[in-house]
N, C-alpha and C. Protein backbone atom coordinates (compact mmCIF):
# COMPACT_ATOMS: atom_id res chain seq x y z
N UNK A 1 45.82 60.21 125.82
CA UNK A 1 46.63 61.31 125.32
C UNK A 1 47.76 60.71 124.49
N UNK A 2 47.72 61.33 123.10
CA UNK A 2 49.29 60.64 122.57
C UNK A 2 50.62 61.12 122.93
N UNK A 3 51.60 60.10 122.61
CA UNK A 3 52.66 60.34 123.08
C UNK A 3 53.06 61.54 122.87
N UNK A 4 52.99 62.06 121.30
CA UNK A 4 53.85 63.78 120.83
C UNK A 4 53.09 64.52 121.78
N UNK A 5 51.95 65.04 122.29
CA UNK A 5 51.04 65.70 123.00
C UNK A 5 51.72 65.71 124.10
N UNK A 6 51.55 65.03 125.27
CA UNK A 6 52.44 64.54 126.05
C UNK A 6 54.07 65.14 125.94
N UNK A 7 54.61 64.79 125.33
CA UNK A 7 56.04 65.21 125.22
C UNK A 7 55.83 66.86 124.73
N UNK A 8 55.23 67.47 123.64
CA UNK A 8 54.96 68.92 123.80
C UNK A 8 54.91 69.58 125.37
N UNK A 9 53.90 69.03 125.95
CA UNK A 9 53.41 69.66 127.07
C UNK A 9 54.64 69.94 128.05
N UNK A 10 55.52 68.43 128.36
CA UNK A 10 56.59 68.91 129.09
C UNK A 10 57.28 69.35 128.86
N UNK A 11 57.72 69.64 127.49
CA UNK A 11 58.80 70.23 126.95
C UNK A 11 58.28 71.92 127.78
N UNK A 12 57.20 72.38 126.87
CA UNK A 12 56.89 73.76 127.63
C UNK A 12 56.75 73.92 128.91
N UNK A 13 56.18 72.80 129.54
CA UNK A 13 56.04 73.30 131.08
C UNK A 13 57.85 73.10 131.88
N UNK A 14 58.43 72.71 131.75
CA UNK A 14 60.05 72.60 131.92
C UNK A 14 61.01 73.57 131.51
N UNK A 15 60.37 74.15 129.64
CA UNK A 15 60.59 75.08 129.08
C UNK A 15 60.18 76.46 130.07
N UNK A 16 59.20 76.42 131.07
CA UNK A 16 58.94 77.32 131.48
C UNK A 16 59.91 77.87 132.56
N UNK A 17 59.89 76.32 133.79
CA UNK A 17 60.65 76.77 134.42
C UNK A 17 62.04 76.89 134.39
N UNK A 18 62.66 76.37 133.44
CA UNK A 18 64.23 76.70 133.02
C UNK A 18 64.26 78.29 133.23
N UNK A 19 62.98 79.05 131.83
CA UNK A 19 63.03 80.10 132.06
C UNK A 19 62.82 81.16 133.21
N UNK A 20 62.09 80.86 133.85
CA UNK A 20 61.89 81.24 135.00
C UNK A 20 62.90 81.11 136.01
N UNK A 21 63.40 80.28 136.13
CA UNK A 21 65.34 79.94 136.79
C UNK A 21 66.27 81.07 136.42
N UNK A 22 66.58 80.92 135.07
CA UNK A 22 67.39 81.42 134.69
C UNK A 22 67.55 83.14 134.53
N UNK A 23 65.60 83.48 135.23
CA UNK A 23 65.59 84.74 135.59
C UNK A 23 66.30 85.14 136.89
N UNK A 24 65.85 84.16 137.68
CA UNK A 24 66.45 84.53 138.64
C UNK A 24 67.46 84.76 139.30
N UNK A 25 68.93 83.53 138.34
CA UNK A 25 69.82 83.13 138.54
C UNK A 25 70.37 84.75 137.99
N UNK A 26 69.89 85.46 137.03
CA UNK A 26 70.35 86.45 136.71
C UNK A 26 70.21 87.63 137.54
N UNK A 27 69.31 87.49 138.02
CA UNK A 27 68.97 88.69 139.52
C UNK A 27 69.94 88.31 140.46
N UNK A 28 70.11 86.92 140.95
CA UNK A 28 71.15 86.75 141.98
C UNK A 28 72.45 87.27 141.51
N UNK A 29 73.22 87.19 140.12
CA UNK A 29 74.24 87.55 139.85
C UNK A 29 74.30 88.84 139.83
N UNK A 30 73.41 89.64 139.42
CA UNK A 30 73.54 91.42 139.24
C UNK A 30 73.55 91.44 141.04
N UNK A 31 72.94 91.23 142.09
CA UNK A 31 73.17 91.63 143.24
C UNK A 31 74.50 90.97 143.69
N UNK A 32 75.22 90.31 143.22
CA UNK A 32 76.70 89.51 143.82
C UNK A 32 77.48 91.11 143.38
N UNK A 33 76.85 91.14 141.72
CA UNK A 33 77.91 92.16 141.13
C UNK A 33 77.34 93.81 142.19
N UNK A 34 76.65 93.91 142.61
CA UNK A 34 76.25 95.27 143.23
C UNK A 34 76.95 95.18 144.47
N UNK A 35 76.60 94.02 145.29
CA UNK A 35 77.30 94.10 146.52
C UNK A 35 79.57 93.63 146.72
N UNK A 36 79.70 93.48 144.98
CA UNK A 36 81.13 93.46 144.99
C UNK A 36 81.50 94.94 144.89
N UNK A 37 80.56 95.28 144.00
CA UNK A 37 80.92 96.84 143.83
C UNK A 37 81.26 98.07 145.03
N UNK A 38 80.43 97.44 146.18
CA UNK A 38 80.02 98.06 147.14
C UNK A 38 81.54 97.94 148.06
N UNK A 39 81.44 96.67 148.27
CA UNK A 39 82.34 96.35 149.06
C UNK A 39 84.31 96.76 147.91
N UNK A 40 84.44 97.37 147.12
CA UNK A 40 85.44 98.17 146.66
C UNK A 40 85.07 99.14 146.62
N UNK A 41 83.93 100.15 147.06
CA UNK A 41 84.07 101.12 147.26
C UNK A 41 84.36 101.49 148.83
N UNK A 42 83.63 100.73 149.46
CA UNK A 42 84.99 100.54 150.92
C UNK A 42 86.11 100.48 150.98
N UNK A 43 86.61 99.74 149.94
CA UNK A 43 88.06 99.64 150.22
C UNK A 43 88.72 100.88 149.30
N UNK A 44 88.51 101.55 148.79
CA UNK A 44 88.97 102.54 148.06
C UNK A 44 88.94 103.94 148.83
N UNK A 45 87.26 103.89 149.57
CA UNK A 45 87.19 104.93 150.95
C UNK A 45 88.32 104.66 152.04
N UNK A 46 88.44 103.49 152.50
CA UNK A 46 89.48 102.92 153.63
C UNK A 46 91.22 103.76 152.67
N UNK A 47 91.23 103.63 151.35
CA UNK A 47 92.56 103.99 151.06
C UNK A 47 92.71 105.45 150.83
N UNK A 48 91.68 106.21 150.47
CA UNK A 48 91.75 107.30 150.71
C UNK A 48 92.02 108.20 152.19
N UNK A 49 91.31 107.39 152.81
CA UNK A 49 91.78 107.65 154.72
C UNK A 49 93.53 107.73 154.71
N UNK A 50 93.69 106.16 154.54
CA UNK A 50 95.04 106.21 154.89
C UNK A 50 95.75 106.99 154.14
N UNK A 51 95.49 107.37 152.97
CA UNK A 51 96.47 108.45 151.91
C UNK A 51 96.61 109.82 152.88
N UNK A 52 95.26 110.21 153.40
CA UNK A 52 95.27 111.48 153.92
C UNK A 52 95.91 111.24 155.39
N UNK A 53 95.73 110.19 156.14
CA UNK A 53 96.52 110.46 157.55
C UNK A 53 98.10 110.39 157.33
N UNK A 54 98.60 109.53 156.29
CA UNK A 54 100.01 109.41 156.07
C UNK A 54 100.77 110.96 155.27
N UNK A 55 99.69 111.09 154.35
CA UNK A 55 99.91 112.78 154.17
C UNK A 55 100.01 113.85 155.12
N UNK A 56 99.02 113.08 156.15
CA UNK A 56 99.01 114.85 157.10
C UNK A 56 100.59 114.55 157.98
N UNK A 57 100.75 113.12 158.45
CA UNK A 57 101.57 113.06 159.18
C UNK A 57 103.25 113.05 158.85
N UNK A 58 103.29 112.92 157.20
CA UNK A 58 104.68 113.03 156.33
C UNK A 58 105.03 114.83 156.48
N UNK A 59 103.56 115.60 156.20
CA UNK A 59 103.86 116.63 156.29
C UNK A 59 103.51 117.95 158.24
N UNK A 60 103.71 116.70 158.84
CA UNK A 60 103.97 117.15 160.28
C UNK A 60 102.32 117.95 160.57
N UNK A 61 101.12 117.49 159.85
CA UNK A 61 100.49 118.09 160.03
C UNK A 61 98.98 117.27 161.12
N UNK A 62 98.21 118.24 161.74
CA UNK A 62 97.14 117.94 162.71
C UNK A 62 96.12 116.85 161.63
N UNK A 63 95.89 115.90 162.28
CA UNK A 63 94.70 114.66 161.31
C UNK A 63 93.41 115.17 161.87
N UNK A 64 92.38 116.32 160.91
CA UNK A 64 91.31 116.57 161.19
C UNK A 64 90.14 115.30 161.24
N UNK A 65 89.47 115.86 162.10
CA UNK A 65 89.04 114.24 162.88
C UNK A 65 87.64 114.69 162.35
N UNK A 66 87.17 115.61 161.29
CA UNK A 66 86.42 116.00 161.03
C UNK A 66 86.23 115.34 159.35
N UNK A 67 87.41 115.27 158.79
CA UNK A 67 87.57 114.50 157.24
C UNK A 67 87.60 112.88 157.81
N UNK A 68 88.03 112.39 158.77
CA UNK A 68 87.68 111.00 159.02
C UNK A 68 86.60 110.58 159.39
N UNK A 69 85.86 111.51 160.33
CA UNK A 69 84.27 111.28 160.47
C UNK A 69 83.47 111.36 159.39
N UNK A 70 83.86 112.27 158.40
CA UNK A 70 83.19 112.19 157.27
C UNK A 70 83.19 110.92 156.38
N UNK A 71 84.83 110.54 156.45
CA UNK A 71 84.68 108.92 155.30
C UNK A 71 83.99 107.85 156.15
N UNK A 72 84.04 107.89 157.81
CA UNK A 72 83.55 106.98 158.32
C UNK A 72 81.69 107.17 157.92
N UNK A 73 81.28 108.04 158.13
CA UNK A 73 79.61 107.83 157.25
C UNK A 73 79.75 107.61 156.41
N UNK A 74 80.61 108.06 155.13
CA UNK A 74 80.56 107.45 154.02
C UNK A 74 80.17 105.63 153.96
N UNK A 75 80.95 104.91 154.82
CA UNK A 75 81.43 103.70 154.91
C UNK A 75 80.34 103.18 155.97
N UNK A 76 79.73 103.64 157.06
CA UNK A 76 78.37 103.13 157.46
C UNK A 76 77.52 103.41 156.45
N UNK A 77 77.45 104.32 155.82
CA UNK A 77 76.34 104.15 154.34
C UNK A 77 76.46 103.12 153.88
N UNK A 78 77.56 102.96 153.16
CA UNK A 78 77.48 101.76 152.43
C UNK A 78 77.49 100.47 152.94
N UNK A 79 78.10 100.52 154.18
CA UNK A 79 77.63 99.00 154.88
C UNK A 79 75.86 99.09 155.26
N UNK A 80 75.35 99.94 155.39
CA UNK A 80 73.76 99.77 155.32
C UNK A 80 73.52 99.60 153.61
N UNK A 81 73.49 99.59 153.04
CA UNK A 81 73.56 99.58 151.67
C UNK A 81 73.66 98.12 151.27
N UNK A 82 75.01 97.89 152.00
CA UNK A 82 75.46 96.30 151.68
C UNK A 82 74.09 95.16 152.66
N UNK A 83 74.24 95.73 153.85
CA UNK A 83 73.61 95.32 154.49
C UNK A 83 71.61 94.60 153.68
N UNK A 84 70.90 95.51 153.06
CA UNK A 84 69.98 95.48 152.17
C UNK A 84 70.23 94.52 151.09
N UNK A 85 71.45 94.35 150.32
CA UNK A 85 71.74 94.31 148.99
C UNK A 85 71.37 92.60 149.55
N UNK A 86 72.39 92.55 150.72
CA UNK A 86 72.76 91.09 150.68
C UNK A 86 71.51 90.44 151.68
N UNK A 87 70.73 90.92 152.14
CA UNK A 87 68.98 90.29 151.96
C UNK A 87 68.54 90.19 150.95
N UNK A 88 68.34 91.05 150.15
CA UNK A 88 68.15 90.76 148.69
C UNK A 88 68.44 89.44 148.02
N UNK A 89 69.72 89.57 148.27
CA UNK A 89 70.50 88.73 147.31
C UNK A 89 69.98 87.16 148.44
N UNK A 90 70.29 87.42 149.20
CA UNK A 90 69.73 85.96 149.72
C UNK A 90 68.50 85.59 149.36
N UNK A 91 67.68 86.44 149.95
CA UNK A 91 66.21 85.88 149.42
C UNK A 91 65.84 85.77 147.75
N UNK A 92 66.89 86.26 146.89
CA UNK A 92 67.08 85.15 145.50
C UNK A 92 67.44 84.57 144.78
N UNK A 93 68.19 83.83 146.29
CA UNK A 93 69.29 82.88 145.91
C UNK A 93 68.61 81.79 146.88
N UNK A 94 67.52 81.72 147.77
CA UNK A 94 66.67 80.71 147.96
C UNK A 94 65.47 80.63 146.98
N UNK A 95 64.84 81.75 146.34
CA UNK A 95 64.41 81.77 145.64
C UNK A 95 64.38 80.67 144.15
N UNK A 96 66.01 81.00 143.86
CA UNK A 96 66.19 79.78 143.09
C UNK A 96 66.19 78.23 143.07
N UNK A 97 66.43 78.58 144.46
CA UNK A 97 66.35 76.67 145.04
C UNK A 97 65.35 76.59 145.15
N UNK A 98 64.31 77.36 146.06
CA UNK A 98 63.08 76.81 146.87
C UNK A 98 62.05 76.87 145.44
N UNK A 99 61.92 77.59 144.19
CA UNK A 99 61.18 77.50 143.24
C UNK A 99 61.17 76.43 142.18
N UNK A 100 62.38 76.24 142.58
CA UNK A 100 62.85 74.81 141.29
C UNK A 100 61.86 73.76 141.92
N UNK A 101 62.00 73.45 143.13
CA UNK A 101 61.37 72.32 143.72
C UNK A 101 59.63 72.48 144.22
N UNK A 102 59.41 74.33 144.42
CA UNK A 102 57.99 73.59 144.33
C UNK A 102 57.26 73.80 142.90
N UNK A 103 57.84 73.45 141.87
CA UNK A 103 57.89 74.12 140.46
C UNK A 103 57.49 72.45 140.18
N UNK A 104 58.62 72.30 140.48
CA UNK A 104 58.50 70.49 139.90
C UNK A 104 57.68 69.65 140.75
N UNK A 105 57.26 70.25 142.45
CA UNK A 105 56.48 69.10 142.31
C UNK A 105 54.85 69.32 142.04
N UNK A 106 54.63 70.96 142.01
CA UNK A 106 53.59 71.29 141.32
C UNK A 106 53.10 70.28 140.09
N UNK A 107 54.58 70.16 138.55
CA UNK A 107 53.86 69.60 137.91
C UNK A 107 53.84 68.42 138.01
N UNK A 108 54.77 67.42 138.92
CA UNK A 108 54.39 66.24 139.02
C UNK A 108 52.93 66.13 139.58
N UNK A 109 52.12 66.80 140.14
CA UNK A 109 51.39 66.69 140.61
C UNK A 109 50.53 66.87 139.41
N UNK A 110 50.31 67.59 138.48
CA UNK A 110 49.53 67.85 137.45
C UNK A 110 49.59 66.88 136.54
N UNK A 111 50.55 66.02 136.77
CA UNK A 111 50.73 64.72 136.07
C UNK A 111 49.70 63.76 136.04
């Protein structure tokens, strides 16, 4: 086999898996960005709570335990939510590791 032949070949097969990486590396980042998202909408639910108990209690009033049960599902939703996201996100964020390596020794092996 000549040398340019040779050097084509790895270029694309390397060329491949860069690309193939760099898919993934992009899936892991959109789920970092979903499960940041998530986790400020907790904290924005958590500040709405406290707006309304400091409201009811500035204005001498009863804290319906019926509007706090409500943000509290809100906030087990989304921790099941988070909960999913960040399996996700793990399994492709080993994904990226564990593919690089049987990627490469696939083609060393084809070598």
């Amino acid at each position: 086999m000549s040398l340019w032949t040779e050097i084509k070949r790895n270029i694309y097969k390397y060329g491949e898996i860069a690309l193939h990486k760099s898919e993934i590396a992009i899936q892991v980042a959109k789920y970092k960005v979903a499960l940041k998202k998530k986790e400020i909408e907790i904290t924005h639910i958590k500040s709405e709570i406290g707006d309304y108990v400091i409201g009811q209690f500035e204005n001498q009033m009863k804290i319906d335990d019926d509007v706090i049960a409500f943000h509290a599902e809100k906030i087990k939703s989304i921790k099941k939510d988070i909960a999913e996201l960040q399996k996700k996100y793990d399994e492709a964020k080993n994904n990226l590791f564990n593919q690089g390596t049987e990627t490469n020794n696939s083609a060393e092996k084809n070598e």
